[in-house]
Protein backbone atom coordinates (compact mmCIF):
# COMPACT_ATOMS: atom_id res chain seq x y z
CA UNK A 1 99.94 250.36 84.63
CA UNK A 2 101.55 253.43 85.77
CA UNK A 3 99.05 256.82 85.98
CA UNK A 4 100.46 258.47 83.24
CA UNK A 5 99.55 255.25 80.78
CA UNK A 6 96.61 255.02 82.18
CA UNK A 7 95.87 258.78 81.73
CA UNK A 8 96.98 258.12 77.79
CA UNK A 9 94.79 254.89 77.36
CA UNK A 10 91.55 256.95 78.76
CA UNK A 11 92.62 260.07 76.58
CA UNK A 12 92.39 257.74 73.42
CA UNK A 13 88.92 255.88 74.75
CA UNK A 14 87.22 259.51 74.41
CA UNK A 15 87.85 259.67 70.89
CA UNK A 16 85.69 256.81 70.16
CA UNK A 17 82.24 256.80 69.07
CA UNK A 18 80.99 253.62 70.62
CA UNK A 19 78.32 253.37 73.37
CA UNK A 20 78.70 251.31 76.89
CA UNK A 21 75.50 249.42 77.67
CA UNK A 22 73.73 250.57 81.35
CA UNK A 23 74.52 246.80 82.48
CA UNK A 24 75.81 245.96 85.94
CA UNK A 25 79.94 245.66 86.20
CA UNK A 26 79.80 241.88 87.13
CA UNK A 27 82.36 240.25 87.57
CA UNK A 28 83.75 243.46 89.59
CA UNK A 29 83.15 243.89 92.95
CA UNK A 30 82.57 247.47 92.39
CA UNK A 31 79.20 248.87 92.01
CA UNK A 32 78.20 251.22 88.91
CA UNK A 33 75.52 253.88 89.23
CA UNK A 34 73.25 252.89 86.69
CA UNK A 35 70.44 251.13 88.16
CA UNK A 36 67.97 248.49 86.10
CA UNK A 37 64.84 249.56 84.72
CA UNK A 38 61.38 248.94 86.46
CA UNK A 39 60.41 245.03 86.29
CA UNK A 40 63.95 244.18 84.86
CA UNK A 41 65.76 241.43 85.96
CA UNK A 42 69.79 240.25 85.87
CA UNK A 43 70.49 236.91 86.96
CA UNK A 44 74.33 235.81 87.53
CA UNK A 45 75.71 232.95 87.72
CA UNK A 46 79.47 232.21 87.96
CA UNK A 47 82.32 230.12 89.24
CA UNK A 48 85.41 231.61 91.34
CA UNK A 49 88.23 230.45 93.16
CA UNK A 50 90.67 232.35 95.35
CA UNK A 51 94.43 231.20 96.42
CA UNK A 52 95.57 231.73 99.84
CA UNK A 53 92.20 233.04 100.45
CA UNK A 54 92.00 234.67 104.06
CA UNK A 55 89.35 234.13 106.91
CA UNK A 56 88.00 237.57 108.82
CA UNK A 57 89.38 238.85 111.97
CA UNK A 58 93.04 236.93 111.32
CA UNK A 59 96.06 238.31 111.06
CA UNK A 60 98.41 237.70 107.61
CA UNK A 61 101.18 236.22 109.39
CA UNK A 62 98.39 233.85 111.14
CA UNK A 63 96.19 232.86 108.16
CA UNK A 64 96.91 229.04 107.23
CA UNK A 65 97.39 228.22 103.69
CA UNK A 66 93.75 228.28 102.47
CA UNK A 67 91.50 227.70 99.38
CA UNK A 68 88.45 229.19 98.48
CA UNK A 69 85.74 227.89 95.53
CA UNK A 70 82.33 229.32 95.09
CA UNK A 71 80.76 227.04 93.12
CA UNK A 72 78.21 228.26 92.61
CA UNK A 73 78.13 231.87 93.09
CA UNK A 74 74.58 233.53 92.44
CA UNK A 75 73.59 236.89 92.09
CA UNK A 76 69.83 238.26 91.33
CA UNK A 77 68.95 242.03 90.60
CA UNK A 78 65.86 243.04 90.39
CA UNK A 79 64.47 246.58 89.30
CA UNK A 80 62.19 248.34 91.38
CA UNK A 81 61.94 251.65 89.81
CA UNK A 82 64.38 252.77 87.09
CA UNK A 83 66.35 254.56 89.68
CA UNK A 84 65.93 252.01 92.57
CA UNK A 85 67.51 248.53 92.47
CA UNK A 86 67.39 245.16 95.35
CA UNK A 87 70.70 242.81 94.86
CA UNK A 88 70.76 238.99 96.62
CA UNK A 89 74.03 237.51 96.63
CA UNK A 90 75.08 233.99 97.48
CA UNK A 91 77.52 231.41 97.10
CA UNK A 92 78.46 227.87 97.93
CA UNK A 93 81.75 227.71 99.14
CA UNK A 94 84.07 224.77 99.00
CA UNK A 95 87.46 225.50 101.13
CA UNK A 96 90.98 223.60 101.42
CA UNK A 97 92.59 224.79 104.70
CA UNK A 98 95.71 223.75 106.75
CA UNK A 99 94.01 224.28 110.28
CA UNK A 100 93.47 221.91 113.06
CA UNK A 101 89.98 220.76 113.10
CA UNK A 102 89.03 222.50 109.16
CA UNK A 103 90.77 221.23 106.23
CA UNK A 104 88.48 220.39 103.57
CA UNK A 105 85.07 221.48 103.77
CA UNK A 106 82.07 222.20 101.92
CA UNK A 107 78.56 224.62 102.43
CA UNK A 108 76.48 227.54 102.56
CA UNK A 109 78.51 230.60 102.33
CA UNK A 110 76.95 234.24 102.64
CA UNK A 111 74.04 235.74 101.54
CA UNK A 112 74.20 239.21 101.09
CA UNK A 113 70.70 241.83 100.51
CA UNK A 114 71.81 245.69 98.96
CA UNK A 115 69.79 247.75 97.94
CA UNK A 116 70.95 250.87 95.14
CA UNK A 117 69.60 254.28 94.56
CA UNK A 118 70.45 256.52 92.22
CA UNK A 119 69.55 260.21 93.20
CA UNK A 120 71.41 262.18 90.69
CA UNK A 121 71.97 261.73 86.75
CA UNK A 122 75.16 263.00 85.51
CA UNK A 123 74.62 266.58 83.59
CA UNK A 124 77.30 267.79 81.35
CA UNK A 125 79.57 268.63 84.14
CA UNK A 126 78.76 266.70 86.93
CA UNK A 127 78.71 262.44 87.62
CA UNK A 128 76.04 260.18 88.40
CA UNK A 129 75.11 260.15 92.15
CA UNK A 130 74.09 256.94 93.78
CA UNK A 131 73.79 255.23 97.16
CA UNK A 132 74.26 251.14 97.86
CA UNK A 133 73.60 249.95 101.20
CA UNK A 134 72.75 246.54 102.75
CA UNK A 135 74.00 243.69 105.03
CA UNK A 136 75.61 240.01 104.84
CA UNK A 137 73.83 237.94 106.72
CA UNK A 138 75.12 235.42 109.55
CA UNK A 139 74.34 232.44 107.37
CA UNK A 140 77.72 230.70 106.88
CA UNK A 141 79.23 228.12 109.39
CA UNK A 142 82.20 229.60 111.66
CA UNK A 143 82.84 226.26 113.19
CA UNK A 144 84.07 224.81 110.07
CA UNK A 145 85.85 228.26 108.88
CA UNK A 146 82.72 229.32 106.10
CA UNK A 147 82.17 232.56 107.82
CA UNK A 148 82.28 234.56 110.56
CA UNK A 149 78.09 233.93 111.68
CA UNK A 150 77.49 237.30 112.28
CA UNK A 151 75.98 240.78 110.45
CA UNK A 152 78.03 242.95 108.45
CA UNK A 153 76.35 246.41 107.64
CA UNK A 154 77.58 248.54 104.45
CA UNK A 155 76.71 251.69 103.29
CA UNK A 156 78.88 253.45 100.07
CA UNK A 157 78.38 256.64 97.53
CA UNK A 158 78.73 255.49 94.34
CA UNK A 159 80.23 258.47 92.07
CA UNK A 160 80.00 257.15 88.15
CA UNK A 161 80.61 259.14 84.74
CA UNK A 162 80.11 257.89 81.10
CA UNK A 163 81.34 258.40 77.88
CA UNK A 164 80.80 257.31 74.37
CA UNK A 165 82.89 254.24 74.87
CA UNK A 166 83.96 254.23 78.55
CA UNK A 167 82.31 253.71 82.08
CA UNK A 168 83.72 254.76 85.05
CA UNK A 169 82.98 254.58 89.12
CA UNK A 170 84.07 254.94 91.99
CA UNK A 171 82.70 253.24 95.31
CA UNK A 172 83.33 254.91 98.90
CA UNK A 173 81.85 254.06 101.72
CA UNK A 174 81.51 252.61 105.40
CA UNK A 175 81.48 248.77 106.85
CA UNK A 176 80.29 247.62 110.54
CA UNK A 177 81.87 244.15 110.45
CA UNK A 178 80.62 242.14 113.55
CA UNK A 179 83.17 240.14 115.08
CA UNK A 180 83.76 236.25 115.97
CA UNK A 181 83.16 238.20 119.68
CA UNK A 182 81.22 241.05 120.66
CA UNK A 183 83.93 243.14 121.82
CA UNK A 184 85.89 242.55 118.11
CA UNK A 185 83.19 244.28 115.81
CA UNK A 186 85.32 246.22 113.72
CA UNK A 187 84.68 249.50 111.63
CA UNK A 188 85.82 249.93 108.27
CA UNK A 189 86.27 252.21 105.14
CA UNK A 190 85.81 250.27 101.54
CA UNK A 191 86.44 251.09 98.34
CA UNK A 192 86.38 250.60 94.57
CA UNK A 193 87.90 252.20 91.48
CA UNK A 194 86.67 250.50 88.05
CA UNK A 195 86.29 251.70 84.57
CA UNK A 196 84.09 249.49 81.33
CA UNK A 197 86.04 250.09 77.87
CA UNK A 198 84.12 248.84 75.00
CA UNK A 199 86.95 248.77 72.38
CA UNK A 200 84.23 246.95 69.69
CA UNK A 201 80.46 246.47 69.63
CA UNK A 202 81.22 242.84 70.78
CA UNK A 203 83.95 243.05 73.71
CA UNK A 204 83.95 244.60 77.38
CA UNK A 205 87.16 245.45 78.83
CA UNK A 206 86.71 245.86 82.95
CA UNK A 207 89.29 246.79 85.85
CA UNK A 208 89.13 247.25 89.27
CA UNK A 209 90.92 248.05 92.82
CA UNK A 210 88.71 246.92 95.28
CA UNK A 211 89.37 246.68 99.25
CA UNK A 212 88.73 247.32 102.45
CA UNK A 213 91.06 249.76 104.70
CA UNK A 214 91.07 251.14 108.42
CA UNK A 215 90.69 248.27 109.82
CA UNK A 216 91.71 247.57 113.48
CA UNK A 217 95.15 246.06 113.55
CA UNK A 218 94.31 245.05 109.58
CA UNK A 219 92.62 242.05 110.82
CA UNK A 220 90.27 242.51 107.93
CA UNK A 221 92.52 244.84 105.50
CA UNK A 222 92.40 243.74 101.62
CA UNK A 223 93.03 245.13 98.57
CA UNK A 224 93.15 243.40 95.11
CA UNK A 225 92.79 244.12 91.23
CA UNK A 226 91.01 242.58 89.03
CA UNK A 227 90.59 242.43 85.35
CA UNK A 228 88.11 240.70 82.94
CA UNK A 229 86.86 240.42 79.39
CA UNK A 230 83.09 240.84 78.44
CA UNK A 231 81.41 238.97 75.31
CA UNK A 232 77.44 240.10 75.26
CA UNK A 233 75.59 237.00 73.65
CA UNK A 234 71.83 238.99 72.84
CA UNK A 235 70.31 239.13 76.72
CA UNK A 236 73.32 237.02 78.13
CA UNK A 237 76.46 238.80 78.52
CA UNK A 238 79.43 236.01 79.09
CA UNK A 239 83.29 236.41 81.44
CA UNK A 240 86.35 235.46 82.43
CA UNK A 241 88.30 237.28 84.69
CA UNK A 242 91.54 237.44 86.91
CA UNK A 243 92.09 238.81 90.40
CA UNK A 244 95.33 239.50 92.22
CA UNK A 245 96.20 240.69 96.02
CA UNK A 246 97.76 243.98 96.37
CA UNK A 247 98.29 243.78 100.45
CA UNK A 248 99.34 240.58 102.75
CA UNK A 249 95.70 239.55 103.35
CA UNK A 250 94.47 239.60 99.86
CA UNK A 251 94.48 235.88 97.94
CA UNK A 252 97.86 235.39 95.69
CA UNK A 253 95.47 235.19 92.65
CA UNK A 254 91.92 234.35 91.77
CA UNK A 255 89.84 233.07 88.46
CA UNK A 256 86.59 233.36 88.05
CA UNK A 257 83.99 232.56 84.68
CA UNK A 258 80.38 233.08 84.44
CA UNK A 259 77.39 234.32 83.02
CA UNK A 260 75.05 237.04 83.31
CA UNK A 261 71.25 237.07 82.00
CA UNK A 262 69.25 240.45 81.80
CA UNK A 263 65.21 240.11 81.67
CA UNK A 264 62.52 242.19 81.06
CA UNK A 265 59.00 241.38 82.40
């Protein structure tokens, strides 16, 4: 969608009365502002696979046909104040790939600990002000091409404005990827663009671009939209979505389905 549709499509969103619920933006890999309340809880569980998936610190023109399935992927938020949020991320991977000494193999992927801060509620003129920062951890196997076994540090703003109907955000920020050697830790800039349009009571639209940039010889250099519908069930929220590469190291095209439920202690 060129700018100008998009620029119509929002215009017409503000005209509607209906509200956007302070939920996460799962399945999107970019992070909203709003935080969970106090003793609240969101569990997610979901199911994605990526086509022609590529491993970390490899060129495009290098990258062997590859697979990826998380199955299953979990996430767990956890409210610590209602400004102040902890995220654990994990998944299972499953991977298909045309390399000497890989091709199909199965087990522990990443785990991932963020925490998210909001400092600053929007007023009438300015956004939401928010800070996400955290590590994946050097759980995954590199021997069998599951993941790189070493720390990644991220830090990002998080700039977010609502509507009546529509949620926006966008993610900026800072990644210390540590490489398959010492001397290959490379230092990157990430990013995410997404907007939440609630067209009825019953029905999330989400979007993103999501990716990372600046990275030495684009060993690590993605970017990729993605789009999904949102059906809230009372506390469970259900979604299918679509992802698709935008740069020679993103995956052709990706699928993913799940589930998330929000608690209140």
């Amino acid at each position: 969608m060129n700018s100008c549709r998009f620029a119509a499509v929002a215009s017409l969103a503000l005209l509607l009365p209906l509200q956007v619920r302070g939920e996460s933006f799962r399945p999107l890999s970019t992070q909203g502002t709003r935080t969970l309340k106090a003793l609240e809880m969101e569990l997610d569980l979901a199911v994605e696979y990526r086509d022609h998936a590529t491993f970390p610190y490899t060129k495009a023109s290098e990258q062997p046909e590859r697979t990826e399935l998380e199955a299953p992927r979990l996430g767990l938020n956890l409210g610590l104040a209602d400004n102040a949020e902890l995220q654990f991320d994990y998944t299972y991977l499953f991977i298909d790939e045309a390399e000497p000494g890989v091709g199909d193999e199965a087990g522990s992927g990443d785990a991932r600990f963020f925490t998210k801060w909001r400092f600053f509620e929007q007023t009438k003129w300015l956004p939401d002000l928010a800070i996400h920062m955290g590590a994946k951890l050097p759980n995954a196997d590199d021997k069998i091409q599951l993941g790189t076994d070493q720390a990644d540090a991220f830090f990002s703003l998080l700039i977010g404005r609502r509507f009546a109907h529509l949620e926006t955000a966008i993610n900026l920020g800072l990644g210390i990827l540590g490489g398959l050697r010492p001397s290959t830790q490379d230092d990157v800039v990430t990013y995410g663009i997404a907007v939440i349009y609630r067209p009825w009571e019953k029905l999330d639209l989400a979007a993103e671009i999501h990716g990372v940039d600046n990275s030495s010889d684009d060993l690590n250099k993605e970017s990729s939209f993605r789009g999904a519908i949102r059906y809230p069930l009372g506390p469970v929220r259900l979604y299918l979505g679509g992802q698709a590469g935008l740069a020679s190291r993103s995956p052709n095209f990706g699928v993913i389905g799940g589930l998330t439920w929000t608690h209140s202690f």
